[in-house]
Protein backbone atom coordinates (compact mmCIF):
# COMPACT_ATOMS: atom_id res chain seq x y z
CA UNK A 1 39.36 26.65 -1.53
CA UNK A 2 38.69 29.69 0.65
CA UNK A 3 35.32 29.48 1.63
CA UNK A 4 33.24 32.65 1.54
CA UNK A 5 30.82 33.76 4.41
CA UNK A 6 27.12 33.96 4.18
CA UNK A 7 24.96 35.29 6.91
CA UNK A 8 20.84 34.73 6.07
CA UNK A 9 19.33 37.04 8.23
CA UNK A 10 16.02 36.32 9.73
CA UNK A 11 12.93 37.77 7.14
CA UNK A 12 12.78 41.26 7.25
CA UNK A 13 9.02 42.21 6.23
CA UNK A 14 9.38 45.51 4.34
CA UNK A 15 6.11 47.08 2.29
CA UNK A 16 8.22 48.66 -1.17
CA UNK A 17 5.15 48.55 -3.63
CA UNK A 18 3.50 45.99 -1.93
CA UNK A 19 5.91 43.57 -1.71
CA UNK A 20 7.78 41.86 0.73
CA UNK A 21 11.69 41.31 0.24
CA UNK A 22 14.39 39.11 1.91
CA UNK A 23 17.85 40.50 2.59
CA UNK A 24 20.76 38.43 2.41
CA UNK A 25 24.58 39.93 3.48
CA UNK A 26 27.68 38.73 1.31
CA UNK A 27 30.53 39.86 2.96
CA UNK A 28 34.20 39.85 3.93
CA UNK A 29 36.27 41.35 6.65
CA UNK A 30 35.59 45.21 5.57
CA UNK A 31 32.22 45.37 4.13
CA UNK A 32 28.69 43.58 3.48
CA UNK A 33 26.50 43.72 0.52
CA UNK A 34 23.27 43.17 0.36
CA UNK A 35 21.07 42.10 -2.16
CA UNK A 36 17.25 41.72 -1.82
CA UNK A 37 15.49 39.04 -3.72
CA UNK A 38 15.75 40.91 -6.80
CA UNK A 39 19.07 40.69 -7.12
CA UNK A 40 19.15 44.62 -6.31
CA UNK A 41 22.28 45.66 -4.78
CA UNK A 42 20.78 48.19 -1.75
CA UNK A 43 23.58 48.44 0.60
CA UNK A 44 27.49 48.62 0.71
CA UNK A 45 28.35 48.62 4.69
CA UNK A 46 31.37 49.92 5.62
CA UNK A 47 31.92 47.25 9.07
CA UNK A 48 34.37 49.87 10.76
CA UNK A 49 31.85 52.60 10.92
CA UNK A 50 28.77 51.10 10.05
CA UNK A 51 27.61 53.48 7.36
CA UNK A 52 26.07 52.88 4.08
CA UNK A 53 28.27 53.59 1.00
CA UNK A 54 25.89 53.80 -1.38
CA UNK A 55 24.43 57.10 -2.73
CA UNK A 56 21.06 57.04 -0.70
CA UNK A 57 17.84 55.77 -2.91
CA UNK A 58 20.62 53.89 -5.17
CA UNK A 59 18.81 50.61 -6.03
CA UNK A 60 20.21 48.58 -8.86
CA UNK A 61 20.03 44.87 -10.26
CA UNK A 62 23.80 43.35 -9.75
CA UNK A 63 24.50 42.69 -12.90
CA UNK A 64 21.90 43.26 -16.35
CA UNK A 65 22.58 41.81 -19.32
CA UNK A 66 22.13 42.77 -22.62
CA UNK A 67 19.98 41.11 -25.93
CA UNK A 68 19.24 42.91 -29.21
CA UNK A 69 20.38 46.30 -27.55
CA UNK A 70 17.92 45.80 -24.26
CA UNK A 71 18.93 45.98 -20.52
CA UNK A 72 17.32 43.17 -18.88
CA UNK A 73 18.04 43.08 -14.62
CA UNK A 74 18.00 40.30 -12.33
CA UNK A 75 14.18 38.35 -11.81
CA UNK A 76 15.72 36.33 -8.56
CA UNK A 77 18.21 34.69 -7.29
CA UNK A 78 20.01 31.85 -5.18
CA UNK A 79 23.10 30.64 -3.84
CA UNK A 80 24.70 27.32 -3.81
CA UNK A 81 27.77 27.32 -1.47
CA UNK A 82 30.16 29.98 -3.26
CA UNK A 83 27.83 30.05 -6.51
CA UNK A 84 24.99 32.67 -7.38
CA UNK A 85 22.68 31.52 -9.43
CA UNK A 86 21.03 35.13 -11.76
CA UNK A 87 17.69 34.47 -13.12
CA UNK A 88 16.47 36.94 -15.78
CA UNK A 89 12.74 35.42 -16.83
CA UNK A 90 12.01 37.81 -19.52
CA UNK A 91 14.80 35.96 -21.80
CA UNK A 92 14.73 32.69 -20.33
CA UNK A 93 18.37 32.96 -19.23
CA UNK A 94 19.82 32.20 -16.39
CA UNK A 95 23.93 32.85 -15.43
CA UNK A 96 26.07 31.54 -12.61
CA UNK A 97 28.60 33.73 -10.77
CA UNK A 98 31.49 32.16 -8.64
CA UNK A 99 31.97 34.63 -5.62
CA UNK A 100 35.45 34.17 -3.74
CA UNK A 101 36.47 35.72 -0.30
CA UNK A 102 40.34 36.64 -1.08
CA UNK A 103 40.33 38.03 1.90
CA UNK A 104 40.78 41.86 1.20
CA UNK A 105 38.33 41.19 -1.70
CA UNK A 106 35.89 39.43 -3.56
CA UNK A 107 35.75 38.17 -6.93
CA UNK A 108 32.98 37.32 -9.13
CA UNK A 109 33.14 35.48 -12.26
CA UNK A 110 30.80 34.13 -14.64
CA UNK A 111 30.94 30.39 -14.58
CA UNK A 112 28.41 29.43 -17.07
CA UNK A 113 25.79 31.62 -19.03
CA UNK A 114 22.48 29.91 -20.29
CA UNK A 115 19.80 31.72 -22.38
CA UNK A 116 16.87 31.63 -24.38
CA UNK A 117 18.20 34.26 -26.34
CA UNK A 118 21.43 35.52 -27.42
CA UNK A 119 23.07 37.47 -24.58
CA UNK A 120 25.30 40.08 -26.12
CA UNK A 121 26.46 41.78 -23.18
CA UNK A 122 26.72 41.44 -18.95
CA UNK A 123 27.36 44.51 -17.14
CA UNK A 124 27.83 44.74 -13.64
CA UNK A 125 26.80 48.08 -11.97
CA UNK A 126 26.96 51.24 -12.57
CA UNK A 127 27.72 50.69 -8.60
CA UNK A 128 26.85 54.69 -7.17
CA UNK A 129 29.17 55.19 -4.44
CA UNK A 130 29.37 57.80 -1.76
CA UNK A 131 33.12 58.27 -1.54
CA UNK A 132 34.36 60.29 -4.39
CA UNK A 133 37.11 63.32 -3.48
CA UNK A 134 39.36 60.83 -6.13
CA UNK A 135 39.04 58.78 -8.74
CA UNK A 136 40.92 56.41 -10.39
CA UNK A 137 39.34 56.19 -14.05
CA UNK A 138 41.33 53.57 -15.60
CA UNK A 139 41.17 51.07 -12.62
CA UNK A 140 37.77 51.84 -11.32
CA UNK A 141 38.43 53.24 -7.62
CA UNK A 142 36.56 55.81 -5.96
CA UNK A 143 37.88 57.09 -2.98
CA UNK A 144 38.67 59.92 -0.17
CA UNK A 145 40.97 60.42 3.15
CA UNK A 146 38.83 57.38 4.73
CA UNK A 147 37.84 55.09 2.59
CA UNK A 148 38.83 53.47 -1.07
CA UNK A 149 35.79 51.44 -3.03
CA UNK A 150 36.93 49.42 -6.13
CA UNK A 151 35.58 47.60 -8.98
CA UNK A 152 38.51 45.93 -11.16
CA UNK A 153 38.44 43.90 -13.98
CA UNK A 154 41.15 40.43 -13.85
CA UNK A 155 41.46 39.44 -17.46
CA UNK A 156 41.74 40.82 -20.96
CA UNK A 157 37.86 40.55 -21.28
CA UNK A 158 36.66 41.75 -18.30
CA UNK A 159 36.36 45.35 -19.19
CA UNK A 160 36.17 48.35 -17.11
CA UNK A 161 33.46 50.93 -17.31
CA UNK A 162 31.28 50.95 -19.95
CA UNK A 163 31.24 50.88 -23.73
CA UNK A 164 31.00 53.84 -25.58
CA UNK A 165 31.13 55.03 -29.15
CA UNK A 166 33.35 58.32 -28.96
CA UNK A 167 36.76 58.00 -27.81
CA UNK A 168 37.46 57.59 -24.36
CA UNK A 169 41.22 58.29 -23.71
CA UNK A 170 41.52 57.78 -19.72
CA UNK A 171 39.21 55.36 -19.48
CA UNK A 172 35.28 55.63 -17.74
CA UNK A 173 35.59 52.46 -15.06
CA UNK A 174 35.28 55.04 -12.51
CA UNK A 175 33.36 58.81 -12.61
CA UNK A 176 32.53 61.36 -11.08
CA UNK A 177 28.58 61.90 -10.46
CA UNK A 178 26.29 64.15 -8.78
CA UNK A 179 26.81 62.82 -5.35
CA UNK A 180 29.54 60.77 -5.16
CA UNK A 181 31.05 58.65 -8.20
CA UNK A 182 30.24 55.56 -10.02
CA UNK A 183 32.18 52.13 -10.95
CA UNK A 184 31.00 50.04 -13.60
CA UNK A 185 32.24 46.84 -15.57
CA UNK A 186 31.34 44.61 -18.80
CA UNK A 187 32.39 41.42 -20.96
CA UNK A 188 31.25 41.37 -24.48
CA UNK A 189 30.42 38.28 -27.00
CA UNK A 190 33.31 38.58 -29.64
CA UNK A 191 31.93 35.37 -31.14
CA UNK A 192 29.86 36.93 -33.72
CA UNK A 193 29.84 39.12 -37.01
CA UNK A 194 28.99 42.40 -35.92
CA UNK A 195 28.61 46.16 -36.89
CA UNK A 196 30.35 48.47 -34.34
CA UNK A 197 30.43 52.17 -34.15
CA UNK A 198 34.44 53.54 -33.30
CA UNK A 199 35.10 56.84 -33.11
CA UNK A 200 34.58 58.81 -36.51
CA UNK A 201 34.16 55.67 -38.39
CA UNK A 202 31.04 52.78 -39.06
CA UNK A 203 33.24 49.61 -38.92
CA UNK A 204 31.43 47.44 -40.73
CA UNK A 205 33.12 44.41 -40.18
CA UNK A 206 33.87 43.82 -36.38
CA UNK A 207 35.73 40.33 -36.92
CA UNK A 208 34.85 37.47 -34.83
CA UNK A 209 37.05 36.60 -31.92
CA UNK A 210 37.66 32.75 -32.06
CA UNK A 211 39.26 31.42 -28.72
CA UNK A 212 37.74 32.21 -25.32
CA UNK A 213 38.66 35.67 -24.74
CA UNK A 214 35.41 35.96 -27.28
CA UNK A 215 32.90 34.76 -24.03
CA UNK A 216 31.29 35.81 -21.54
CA UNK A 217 31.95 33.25 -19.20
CA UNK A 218 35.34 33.58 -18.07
CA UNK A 219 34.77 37.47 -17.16
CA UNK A 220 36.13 38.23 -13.66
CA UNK A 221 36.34 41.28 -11.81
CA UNK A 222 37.20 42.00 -8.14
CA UNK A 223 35.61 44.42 -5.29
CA UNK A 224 36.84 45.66 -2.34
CA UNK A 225 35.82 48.58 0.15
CA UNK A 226 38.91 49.48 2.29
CA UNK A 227 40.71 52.25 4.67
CA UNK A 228 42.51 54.56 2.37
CA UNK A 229 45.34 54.12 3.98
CA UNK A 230 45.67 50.20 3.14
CA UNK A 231 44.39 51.10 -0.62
CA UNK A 232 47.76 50.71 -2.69
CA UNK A 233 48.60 47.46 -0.71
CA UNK A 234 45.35 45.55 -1.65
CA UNK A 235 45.57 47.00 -5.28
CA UNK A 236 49.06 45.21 -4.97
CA UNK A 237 47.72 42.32 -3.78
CA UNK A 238 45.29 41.61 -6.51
CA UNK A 239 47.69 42.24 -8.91
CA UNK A 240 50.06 39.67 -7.70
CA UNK A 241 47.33 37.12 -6.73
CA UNK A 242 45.16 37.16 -10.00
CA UNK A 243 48.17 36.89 -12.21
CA UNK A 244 48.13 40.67 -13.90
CA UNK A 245 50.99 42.68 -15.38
CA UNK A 246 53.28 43.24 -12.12
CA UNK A 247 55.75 45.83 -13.40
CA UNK A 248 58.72 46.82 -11.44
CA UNK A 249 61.64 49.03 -11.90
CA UNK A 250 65.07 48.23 -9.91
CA UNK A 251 62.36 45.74 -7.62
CA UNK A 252 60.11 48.52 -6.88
CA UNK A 253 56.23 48.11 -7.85
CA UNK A 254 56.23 50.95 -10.40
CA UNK A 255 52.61 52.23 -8.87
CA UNK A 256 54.92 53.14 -5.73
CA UNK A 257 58.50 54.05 -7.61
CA UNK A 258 59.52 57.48 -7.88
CA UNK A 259 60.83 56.41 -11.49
CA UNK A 260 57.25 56.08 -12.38
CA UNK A 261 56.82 59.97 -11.94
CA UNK A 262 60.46 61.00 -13.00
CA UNK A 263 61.09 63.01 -15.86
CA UNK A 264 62.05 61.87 -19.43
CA UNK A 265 63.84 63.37 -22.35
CA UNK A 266 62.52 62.82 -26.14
CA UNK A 267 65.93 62.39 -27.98
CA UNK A 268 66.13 60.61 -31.52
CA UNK A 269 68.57 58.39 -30.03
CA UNK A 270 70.52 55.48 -32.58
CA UNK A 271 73.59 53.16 -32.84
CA UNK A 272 76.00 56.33 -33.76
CA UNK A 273 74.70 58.78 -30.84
CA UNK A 274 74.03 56.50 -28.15
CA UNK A 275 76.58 57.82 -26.17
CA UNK A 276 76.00 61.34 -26.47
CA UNK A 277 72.41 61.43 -25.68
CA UNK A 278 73.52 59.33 -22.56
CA UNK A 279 75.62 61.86 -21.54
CA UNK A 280 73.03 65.04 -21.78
CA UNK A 281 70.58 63.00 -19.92
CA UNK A 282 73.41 61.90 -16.77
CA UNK A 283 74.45 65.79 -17.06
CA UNK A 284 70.65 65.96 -16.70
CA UNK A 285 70.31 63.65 -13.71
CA UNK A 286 68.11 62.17 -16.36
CA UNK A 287 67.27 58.38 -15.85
CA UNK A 288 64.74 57.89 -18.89
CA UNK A 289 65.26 58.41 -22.60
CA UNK A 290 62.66 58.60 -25.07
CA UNK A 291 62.46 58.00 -28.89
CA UNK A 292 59.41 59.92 -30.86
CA UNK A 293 59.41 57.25 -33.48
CA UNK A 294 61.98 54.20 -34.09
CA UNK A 295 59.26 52.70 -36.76
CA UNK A 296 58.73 53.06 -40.15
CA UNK A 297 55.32 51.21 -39.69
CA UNK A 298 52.94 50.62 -37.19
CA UNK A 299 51.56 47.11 -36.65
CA UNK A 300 54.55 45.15 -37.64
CA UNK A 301 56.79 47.81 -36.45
CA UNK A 302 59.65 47.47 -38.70
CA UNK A 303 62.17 49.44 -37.76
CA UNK A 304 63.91 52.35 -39.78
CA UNK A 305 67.27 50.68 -40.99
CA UNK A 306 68.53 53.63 -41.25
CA UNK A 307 69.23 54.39 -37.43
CA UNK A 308 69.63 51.01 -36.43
CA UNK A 309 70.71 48.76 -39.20
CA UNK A 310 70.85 45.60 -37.87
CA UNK A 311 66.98 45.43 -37.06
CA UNK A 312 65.98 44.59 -33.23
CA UNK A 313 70.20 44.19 -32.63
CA UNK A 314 70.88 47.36 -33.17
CA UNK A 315 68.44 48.61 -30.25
CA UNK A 316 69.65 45.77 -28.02
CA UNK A 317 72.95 47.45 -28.73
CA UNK A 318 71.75 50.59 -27.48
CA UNK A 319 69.98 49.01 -24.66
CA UNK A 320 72.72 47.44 -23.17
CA UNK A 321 74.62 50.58 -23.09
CA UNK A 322 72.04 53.13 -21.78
CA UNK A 323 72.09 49.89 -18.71
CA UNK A 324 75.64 50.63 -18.05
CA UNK A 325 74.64 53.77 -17.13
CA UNK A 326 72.00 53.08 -15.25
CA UNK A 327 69.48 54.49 -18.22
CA UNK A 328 66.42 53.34 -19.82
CA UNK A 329 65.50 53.44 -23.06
CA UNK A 330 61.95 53.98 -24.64
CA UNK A 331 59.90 54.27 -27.96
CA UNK A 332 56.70 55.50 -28.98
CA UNK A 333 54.34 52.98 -29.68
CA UNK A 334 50.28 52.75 -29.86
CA UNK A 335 50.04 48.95 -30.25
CA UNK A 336 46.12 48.95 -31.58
CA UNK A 337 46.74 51.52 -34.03
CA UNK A 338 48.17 50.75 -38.00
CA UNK A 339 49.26 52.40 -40.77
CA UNK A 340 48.69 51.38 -44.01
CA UNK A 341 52.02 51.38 -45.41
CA UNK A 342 52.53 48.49 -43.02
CA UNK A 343 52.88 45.00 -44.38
CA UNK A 344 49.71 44.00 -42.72
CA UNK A 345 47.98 46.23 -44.68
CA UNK A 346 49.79 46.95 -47.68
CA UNK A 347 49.61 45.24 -50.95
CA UNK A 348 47.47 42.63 -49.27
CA UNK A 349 44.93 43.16 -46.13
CA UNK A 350 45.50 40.63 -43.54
CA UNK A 351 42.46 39.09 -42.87
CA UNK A 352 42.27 39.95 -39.24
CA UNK A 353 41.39 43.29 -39.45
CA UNK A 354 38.94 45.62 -39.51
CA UNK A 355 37.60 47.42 -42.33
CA UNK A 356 35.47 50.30 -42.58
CA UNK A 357 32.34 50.70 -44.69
CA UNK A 358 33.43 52.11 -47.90
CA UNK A 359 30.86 54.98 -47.89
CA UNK A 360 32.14 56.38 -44.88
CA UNK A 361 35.69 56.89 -45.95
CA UNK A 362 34.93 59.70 -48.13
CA UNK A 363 33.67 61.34 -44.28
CA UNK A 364 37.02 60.23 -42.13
CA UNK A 365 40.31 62.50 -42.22
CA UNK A 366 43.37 60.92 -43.70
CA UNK A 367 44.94 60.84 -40.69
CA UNK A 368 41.59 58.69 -39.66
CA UNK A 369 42.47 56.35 -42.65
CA UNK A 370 46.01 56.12 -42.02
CA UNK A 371 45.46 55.24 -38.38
CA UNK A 372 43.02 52.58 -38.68
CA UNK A 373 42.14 50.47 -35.60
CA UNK A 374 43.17 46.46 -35.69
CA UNK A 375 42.75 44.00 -33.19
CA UNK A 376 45.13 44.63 -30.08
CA UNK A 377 46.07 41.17 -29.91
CA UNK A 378 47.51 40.58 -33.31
CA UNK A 379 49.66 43.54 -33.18
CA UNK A 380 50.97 43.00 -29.59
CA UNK A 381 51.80 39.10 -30.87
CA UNK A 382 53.80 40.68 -33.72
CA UNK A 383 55.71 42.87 -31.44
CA UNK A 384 56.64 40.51 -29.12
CA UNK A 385 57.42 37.90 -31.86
CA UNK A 386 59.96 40.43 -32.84
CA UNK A 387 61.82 40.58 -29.93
């Protein structure tokens, strides 16, 4: 195991409200953070030029969690080799990070999570960083012509940004602020009944989770604080190393393709005019076609019969011929999003979703109704199973 280096600097006596705090540096070939014996996070050095990253008076607890709706930071703290040890004494609880120098990057995950009280939430951050020209929303990097900062969750529960009620369609990992930009990160308890705001509806039945994507312990997220200029290759990196979705078209990373950005065209393509739409979009210099709608149903996805009678076949049909070209095919999909004509729904409920209070229905739009929100999971696992 790659061991991660820990310099304990000598006591620095500092008066901050009368009290005297210890710094400690946890750091890797491009930057140092230090925490004082708070668990505050005070400084993000940047080795190369020596500056300080973070938004100046920024002073925040590492990680807070979260009981019965209140924020509670870190009391103290120690280490044990490559394990940080989070007190918070107002709940009795207590939670152990693994910390791993990957060499372009750190990772922290929550090893084990003991508590007094039931901890509903851990949220690391918001981290208020100096570097902001960019920002990557969805992935949680803040950056400009010098240097990229990143905060990046590694698994399904490890969330990025923070949780919010209305909806958020780019995602919130990383923002813009007064001053320079923020990245933040969470992991929820799933375990539990519980009533959840979404959108324009009161769910009032947020259904239990019951394998260990439900936990908090598990949650992993990676940092890093590097040149611009090296910013796509350790984004790379992570994404190969921690086992993530590694997409490529013709063996190109399809962050870095030019088919990534190329254009499309929306045709209603089927088994009978296959051909034909391949030919506009080669006349086109086209690579990409697109299908508004191959389903009669969302969450199943059953397909219409109509256009491609022989099920799943019939669009492997099509499939394989667009490839002879050279051509891909796609379809318009929102995977946590049902309809209720849909089997899962319709004459029978499954019992994995969702359902809304019944005295807010009257208040949500039909189209609110008809697009009511199921668990991700289930629906991907019926998609896939169809395949």
């Amino acid at each position: 195991m790659t061991k991660i280096f820990w310099i304990l600097l000598s006591t620095i006596c500092i008066t901050t409200f009368g009290n005297s705090q210890d710094k400690i540096f946890l750091e890797n070939g491009f930057f140092s953070l230090t925490l004082d014996n708070q668990g505050k996070l005070t400084e993000l050095l940047e080795k190369r030029t020596g500056k300080n990253l973070l938004i100046q008076g920024y002073s925040k607890s590492l990680l807070t969690v979260q009981s019965d709706g209140v924020n509670y930071s870190i009391s103290s703290w120690e280490r044990a080799g490559e394990i940080l040890k989070l007190k918070f004494n107002e709940i009795d609880a207590e939670i152990s990070v693994n910390v791993n120098n990957e060499n372009n990057y750190l990772t922290f995950e929550i090893i084990k999570v003991e508590s007094g009280k039931f901890i509903e939430k851990v949220i690391w951050g918001p981290y208020h960083v100096l570097p902001s020209e960019k920002i990557g929303q969805s992935i949680g990097i803040a950056y400009d012509d010098n240097t990229a900062i990143g905060f990046m969750g590694l698994n399904l529960k490890s969330r990025g940004g923070f949780e919010i009620a209305t909806r958020e369609r780019f995602g919130n990992a990383a923002k813009k602020i007064d001053g320079g930009a923020s990245l933040t990160g969470f992991v929820s308890d799933r375990s539990r009944f519980r009533t959840v705001d979404n959108w324009e509806q009161k769910l009032g039945q947020a259904v239990p989770v019951n394998d260990s994507d439900a936990e908090i312990v598990g949650a992993r997220f990676a940092f890093y604080c590097v040149p611009s200029s090296k910013l796509m290759e350790v984004v790379e990196n992570i994404i190969i190393n921690e086992d993530l979705p590694y997409i490529k078209t013709k063996n190109i990373w399809n962050k870095v393709s030019k088919y990534s950005s190329s254009s499309k065209f929306i045709m209603s393509y089927n088994v009978n005019n296959i051909e034909a739409c391949i030919d506009v979009a080669e006349k086109a210099g086209i690579t990409s076609v697109y299908h508004g709608g191959i389903f009669k149903t969302w969450g199943t996805f059953m397909l219409d019969d109509k256009d491609f009678p022989n099920g799943y076949q019939s669009v492997r049909e099509c499939s394989d011929i667009a490839e002879k070209h050279g051509i891909n095919l796609g379809a318009h999909t929102l995977t946590n999003f049902i309809t209720t004509n849909d089997p899962l729904v319709t004459p029978i409920p499954d019992p994995g979703l969702v359902l809304a209070e019944p005295q807010n229905l009257i208040k949500v739009s039909l189209q609110t109704i008809m697009n009511c929100y199921c668990k991700m999971r289930l629906c991907v696992r019926h998609i896939m199973s169809q395949i």
